[in-house]
N, C-alpha and C. Protein backbone atom coordinates (compact mmCIF):
# COMPACT_ATOMS: atom_id res chain seq x y z
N UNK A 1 -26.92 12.68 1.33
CA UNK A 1 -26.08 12.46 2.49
C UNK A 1 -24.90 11.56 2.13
N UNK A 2 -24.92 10.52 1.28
CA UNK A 2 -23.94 9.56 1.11
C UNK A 2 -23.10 10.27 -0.11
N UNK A 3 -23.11 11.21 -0.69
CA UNK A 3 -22.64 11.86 -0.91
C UNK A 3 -21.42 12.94 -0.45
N UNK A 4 -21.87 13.57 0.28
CA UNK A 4 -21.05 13.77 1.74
C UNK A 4 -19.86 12.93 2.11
N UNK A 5 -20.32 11.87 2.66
CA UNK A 5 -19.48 10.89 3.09
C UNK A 5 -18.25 10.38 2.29
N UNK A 6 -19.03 10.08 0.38
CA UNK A 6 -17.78 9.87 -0.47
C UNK A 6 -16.67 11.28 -0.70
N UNK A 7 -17.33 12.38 -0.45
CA UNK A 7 -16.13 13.14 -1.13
C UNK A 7 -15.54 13.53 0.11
N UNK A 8 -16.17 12.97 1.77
CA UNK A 8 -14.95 13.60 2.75
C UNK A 8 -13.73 12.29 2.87
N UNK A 9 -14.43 10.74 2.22
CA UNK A 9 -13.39 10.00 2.00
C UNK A 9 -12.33 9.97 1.12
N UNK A 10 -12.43 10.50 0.18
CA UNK A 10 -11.67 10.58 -1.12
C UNK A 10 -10.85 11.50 -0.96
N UNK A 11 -10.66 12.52 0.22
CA UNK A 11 -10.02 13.73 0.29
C UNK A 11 -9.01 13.14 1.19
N UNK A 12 -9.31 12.31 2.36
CA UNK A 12 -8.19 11.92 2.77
C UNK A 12 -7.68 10.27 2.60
N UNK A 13 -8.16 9.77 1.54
CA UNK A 13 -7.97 8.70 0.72
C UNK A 13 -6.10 8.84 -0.03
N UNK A 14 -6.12 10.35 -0.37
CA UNK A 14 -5.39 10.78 -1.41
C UNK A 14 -4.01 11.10 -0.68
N UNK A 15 -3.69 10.30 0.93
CA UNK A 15 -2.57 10.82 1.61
C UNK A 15 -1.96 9.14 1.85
N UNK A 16 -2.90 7.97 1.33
CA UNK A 16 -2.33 6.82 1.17
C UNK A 16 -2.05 6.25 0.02
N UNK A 17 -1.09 5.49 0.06
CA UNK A 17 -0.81 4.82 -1.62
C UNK A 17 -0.47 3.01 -1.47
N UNK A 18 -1.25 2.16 -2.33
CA UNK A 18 -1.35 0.67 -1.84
C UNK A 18 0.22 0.84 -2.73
N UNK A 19 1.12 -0.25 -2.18
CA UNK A 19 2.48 -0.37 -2.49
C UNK A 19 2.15 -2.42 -2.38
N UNK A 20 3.03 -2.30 -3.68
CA UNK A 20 2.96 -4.21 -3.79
C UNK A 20 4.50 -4.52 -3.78
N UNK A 21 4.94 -5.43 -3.16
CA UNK A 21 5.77 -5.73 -3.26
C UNK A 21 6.37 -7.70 -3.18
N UNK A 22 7.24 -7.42 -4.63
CA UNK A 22 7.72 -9.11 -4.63
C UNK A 22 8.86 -9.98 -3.83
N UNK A 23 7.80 -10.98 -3.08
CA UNK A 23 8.66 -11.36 -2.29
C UNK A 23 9.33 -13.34 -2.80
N UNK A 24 10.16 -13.79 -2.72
CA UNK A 24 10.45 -14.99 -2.97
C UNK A 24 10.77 -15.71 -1.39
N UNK A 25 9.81 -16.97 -1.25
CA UNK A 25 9.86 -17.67 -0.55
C UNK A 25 11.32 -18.34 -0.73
N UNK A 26 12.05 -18.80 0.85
CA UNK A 26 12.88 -19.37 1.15
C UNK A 26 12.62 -20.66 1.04
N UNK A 27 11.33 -21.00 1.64
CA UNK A 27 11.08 -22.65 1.79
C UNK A 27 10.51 -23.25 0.16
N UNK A 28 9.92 -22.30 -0.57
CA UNK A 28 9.86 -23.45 -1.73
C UNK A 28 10.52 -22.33 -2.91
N UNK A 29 11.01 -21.17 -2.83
CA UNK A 29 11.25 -20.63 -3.80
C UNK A 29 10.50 -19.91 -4.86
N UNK A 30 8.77 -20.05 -4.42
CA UNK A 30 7.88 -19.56 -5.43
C UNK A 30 8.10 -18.11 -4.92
N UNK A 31 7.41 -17.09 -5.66
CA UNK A 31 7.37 -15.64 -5.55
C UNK A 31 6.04 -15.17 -5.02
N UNK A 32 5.94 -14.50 -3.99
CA UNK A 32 4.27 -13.87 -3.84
C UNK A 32 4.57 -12.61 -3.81
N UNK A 33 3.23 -12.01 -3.93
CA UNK A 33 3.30 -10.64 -3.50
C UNK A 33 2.77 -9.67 -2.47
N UNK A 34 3.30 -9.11 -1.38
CA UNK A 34 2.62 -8.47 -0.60
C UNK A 34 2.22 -7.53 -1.01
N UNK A 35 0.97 -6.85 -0.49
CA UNK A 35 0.30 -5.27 -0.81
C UNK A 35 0.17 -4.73 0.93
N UNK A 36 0.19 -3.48 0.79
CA UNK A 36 0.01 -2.80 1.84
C UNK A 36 -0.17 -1.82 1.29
N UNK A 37 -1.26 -0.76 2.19
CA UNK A 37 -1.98 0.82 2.62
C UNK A 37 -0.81 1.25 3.42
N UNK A 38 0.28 2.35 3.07
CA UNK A 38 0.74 3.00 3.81
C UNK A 38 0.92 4.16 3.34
N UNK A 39 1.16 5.11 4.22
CA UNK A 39 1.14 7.16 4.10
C UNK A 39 2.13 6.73 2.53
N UNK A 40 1.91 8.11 2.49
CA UNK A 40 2.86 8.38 0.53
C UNK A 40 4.22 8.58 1.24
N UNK A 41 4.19 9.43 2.11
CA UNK A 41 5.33 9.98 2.61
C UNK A 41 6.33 8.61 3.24
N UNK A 42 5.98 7.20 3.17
CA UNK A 42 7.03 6.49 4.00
C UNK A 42 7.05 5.40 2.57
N UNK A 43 6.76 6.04 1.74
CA UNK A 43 6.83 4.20 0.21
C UNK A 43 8.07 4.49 -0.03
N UNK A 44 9.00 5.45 0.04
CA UNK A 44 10.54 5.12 -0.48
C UNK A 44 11.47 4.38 0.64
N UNK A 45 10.86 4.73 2.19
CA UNK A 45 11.56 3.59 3.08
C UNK A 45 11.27 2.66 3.08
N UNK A 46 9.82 2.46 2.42
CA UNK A 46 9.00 0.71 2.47
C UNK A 46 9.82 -0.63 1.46
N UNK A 47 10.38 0.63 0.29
CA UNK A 47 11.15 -0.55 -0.67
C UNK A 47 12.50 -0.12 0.12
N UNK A 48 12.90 0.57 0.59
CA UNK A 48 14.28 0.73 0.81
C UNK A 48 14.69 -0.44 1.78
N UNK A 49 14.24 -0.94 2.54
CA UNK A 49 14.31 -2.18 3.69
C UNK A 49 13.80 -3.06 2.85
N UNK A 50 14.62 -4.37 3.31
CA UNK A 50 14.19 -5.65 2.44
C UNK A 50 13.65 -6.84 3.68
């Protein structure tokens, strides 16, 4: 049964993509990085906006 479950997740697993992105703090200047789960279809507007 749990079997099942992994391959109906993995099928629609494959329509998101984790996107990291480097950000530099204003208040002390160090760099972090955000990650986010979003559709494949919106990661070229995700870096395109700053």
């Amino acid at each position: 049964m749990a079997k099942k479950v992994v391959a109906s997740l993995q099928s629609s697993g494959k329509d998101f993509a984790k996107v990291i992105k480097l950000a530099k703090s204003d208040k002390t200047g160090a760099y972090t990085f955000k990650d986010e789960i979003i559709p494949t279809d919106q990661v070229k507007e995700y870096f395109a906006k700053k």
